[in-house]
PDB file of N, CA and C in Angstrom:
ATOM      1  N   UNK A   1     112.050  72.118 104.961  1.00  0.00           N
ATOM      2  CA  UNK A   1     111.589  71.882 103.610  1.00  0.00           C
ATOM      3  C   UNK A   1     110.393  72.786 103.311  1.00  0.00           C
ATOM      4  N   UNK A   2     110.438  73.382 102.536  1.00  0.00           N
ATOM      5  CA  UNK A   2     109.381  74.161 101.675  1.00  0.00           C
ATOM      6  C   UNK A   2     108.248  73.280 100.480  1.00  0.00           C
ATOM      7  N   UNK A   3     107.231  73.661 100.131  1.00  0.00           N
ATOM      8  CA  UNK A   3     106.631  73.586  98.700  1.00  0.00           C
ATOM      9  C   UNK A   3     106.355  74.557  98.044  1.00  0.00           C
ATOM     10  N   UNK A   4     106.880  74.728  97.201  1.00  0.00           N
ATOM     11  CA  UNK A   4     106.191  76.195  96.139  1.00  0.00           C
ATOM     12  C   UNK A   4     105.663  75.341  95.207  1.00  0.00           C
ATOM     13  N   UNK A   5     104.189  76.015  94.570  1.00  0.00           N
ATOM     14  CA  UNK A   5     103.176  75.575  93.956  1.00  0.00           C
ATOM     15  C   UNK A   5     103.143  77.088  92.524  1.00  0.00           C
ATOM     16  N   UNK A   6     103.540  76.760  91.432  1.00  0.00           N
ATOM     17  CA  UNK A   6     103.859  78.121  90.541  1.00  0.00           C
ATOM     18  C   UNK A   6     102.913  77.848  89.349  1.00  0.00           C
ATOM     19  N   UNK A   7     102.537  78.868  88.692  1.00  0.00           N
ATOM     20  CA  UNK A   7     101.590  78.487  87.488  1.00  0.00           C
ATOM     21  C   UNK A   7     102.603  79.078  86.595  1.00  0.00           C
ATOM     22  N   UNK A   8     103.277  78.426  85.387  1.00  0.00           N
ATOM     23  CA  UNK A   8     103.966  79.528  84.712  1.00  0.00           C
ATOM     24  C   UNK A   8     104.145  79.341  83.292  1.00  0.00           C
ATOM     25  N   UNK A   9     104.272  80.430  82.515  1.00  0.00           N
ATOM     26  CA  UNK A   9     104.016  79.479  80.579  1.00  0.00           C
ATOM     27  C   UNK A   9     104.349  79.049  80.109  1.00  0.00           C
ATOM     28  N   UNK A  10     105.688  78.354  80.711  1.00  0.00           N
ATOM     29  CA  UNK A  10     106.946  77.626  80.168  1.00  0.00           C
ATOM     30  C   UNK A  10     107.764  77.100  80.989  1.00  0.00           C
ATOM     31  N   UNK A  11     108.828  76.312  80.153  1.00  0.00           N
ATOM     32  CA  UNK A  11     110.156  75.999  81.140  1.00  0.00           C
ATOM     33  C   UNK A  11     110.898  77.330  81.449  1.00  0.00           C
ATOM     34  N   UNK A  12     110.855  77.758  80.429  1.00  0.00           N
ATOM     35  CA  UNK A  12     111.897  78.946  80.565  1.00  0.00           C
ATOM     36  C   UNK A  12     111.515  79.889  82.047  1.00  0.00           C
ATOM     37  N   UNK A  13     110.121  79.941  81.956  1.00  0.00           N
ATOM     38  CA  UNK A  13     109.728  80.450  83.111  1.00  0.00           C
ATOM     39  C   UNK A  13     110.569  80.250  84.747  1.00  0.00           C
ATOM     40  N   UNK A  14     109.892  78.281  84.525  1.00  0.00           N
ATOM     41  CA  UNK A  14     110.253  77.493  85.683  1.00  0.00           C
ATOM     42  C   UNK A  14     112.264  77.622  86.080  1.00  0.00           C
ATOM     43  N   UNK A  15     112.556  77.978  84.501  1.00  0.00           N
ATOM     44  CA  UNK A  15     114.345  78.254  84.894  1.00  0.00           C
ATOM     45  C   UNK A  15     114.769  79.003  85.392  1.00  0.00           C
ATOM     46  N   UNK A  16     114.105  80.286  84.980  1.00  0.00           N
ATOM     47  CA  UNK A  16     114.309  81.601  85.522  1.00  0.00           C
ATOM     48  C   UNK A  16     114.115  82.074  86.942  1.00  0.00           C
ATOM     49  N   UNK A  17     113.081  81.121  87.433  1.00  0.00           N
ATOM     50  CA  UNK A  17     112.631  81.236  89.442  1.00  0.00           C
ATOM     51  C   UNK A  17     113.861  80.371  89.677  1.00  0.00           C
ATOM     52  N   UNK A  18     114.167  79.378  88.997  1.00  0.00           N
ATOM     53  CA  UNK A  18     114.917  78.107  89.748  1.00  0.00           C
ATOM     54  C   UNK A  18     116.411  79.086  90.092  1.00  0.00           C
ATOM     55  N   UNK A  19     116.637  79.325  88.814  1.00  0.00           N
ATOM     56  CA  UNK A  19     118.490  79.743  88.811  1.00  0.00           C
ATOM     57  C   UNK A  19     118.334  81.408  89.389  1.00  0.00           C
ATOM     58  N   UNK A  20     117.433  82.298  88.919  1.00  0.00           N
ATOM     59  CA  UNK A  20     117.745  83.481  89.186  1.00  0.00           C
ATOM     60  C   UNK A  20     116.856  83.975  90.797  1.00  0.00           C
ATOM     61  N   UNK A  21     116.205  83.231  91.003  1.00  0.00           N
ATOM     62  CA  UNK A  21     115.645  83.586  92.308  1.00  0.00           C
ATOM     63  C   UNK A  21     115.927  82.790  93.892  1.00  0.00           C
ATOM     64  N   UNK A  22     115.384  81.055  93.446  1.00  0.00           N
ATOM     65  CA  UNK A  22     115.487  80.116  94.543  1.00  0.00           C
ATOM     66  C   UNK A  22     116.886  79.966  94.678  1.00  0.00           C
ATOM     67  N   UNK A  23     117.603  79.530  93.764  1.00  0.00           N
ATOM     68  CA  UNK A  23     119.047  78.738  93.889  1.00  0.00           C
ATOM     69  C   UNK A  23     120.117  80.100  94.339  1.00  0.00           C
ATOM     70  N   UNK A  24     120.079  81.226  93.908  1.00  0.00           N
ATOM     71  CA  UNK A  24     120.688  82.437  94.772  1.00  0.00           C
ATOM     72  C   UNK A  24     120.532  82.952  96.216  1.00  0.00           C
ATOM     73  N   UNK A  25     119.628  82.099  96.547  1.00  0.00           N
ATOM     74  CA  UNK A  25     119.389  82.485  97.865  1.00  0.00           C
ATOM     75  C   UNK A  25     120.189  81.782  98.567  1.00  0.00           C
ATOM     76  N   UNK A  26     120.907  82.327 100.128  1.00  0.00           N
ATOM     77  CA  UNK A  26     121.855  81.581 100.663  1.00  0.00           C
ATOM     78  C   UNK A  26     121.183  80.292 101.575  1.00  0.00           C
ATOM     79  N   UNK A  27     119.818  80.152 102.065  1.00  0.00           N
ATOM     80  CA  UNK A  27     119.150  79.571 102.561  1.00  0.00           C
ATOM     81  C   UNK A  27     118.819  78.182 101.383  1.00  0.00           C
ATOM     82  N   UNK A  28     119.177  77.796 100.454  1.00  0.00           N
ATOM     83  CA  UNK A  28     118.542  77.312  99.704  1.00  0.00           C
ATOM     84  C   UNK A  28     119.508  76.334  99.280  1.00  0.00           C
ATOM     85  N   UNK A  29     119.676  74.933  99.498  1.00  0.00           N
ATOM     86  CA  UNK A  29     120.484  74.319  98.774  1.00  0.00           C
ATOM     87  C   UNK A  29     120.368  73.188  97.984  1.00  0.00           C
ATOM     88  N   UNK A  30     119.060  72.865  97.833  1.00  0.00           N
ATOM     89  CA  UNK A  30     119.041  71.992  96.599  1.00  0.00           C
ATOM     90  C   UNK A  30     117.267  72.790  95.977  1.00  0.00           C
ATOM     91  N   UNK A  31     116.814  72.376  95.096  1.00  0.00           N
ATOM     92  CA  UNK A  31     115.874  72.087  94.649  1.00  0.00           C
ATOM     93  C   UNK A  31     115.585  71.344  93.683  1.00  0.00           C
ATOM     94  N   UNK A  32     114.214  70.969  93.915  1.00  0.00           N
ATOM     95  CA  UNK A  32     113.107  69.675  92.999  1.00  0.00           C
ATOM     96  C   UNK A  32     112.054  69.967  92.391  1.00  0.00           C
ATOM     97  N   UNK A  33     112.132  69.833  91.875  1.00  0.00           N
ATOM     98  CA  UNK A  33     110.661  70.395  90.829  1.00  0.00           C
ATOM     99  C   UNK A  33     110.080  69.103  89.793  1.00  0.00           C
ATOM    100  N   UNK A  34     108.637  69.165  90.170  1.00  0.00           N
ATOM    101  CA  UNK A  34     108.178  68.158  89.433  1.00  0.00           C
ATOM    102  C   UNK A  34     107.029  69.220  88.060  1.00  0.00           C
ATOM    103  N   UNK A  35     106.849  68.307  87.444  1.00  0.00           N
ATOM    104  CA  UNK A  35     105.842  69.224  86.451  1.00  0.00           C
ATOM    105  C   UNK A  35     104.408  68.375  85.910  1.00  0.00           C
ATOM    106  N   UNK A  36     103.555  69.453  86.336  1.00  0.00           N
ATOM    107  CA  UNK A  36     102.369  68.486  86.388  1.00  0.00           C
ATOM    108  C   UNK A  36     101.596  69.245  84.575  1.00  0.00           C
ATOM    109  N   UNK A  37     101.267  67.966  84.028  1.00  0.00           N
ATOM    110  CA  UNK A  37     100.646  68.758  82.436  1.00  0.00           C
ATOM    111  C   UNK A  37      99.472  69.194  82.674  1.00  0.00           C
ATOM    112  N   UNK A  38      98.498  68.864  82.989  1.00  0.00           N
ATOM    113  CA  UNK A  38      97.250  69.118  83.366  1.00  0.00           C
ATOM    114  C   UNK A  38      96.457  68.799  84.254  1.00  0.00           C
ATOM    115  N   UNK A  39      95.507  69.961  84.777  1.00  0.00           N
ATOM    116  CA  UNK A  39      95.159  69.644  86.012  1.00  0.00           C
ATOM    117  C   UNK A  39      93.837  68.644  86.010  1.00  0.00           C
ATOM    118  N   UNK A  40      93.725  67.567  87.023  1.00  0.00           N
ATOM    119  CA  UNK A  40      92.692  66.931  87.031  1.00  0.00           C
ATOM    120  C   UNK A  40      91.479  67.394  87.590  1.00  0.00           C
ATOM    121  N   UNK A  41      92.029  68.480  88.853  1.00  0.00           N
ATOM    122  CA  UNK A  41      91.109  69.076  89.500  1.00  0.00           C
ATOM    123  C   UNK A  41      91.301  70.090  90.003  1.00  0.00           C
ATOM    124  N   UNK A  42      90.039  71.048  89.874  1.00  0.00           N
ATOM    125  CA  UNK A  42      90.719  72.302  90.270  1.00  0.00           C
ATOM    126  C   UNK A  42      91.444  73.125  91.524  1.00  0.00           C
ATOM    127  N   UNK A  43      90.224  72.401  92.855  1.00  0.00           N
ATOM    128  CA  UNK A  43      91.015  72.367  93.828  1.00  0.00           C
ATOM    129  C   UNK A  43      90.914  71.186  94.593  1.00  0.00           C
ATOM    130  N   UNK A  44      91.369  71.771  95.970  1.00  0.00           N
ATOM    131  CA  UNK A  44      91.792  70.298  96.869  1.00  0.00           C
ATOM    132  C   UNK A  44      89.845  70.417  97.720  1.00  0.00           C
ATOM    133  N   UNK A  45      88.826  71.016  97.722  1.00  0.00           N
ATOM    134  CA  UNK A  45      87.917  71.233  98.420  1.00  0.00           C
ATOM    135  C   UNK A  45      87.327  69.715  98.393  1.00  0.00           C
ATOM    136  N   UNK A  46      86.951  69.337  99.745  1.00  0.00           N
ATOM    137  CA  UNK A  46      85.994  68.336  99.652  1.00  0.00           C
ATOM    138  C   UNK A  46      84.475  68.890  99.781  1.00  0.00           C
ATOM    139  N   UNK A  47      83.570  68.016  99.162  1.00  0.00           N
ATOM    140  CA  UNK A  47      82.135  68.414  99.254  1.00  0.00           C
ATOM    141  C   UNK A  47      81.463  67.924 100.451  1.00  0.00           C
ATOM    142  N   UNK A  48      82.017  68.674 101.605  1.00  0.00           N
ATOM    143  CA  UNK A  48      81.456  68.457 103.043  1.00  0.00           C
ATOM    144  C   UNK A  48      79.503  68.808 103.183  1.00  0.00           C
ATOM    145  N   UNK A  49      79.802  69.903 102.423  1.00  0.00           N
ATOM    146  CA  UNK A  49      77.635  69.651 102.301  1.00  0.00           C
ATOM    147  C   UNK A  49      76.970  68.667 102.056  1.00  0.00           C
ATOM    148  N   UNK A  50      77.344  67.799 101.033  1.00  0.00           N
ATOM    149  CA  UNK A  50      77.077  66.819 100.558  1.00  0.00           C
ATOM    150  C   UNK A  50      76.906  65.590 101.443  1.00  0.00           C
ATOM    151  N   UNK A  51      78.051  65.421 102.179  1.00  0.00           N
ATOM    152  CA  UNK A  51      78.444  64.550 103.005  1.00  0.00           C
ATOM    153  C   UNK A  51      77.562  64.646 104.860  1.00  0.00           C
ATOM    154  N   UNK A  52      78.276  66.072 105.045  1.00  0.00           N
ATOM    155  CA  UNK A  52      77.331  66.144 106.494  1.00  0.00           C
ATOM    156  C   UNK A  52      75.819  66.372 106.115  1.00  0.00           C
ATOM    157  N   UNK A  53      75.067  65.873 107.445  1.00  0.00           N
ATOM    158  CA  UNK A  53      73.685  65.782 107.871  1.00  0.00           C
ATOM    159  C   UNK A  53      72.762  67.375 107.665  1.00  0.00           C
TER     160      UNK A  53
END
């Protein structure tokens, strides 16, 4: 199992990786895609300064 993580400006975008790139590949036999509207945060960093001594 894979995750691809894509930023892109549309569906049309997200169709175009799905059908013309991922799903042609012979390695590849299903895919899932969820769609997130906006981000809550920018990244995954925890504030370890903060935290350690």
């Amino acid at each position: 199992d894979y995750l691809l993580k894509a930023v892109l400006r549309d569906l049309k975008g997200l169709s175009d990786i799905v059908n013309n790139v991922l799903m042609p590949h012979p390695s590849v036999a299903h895919v899932r895609s969820s769609i997130v509207l906006e981000r809550l945060k920018e990244s995954a960093r925890l504030p370890l300064k903060q935290i350690a001594p």
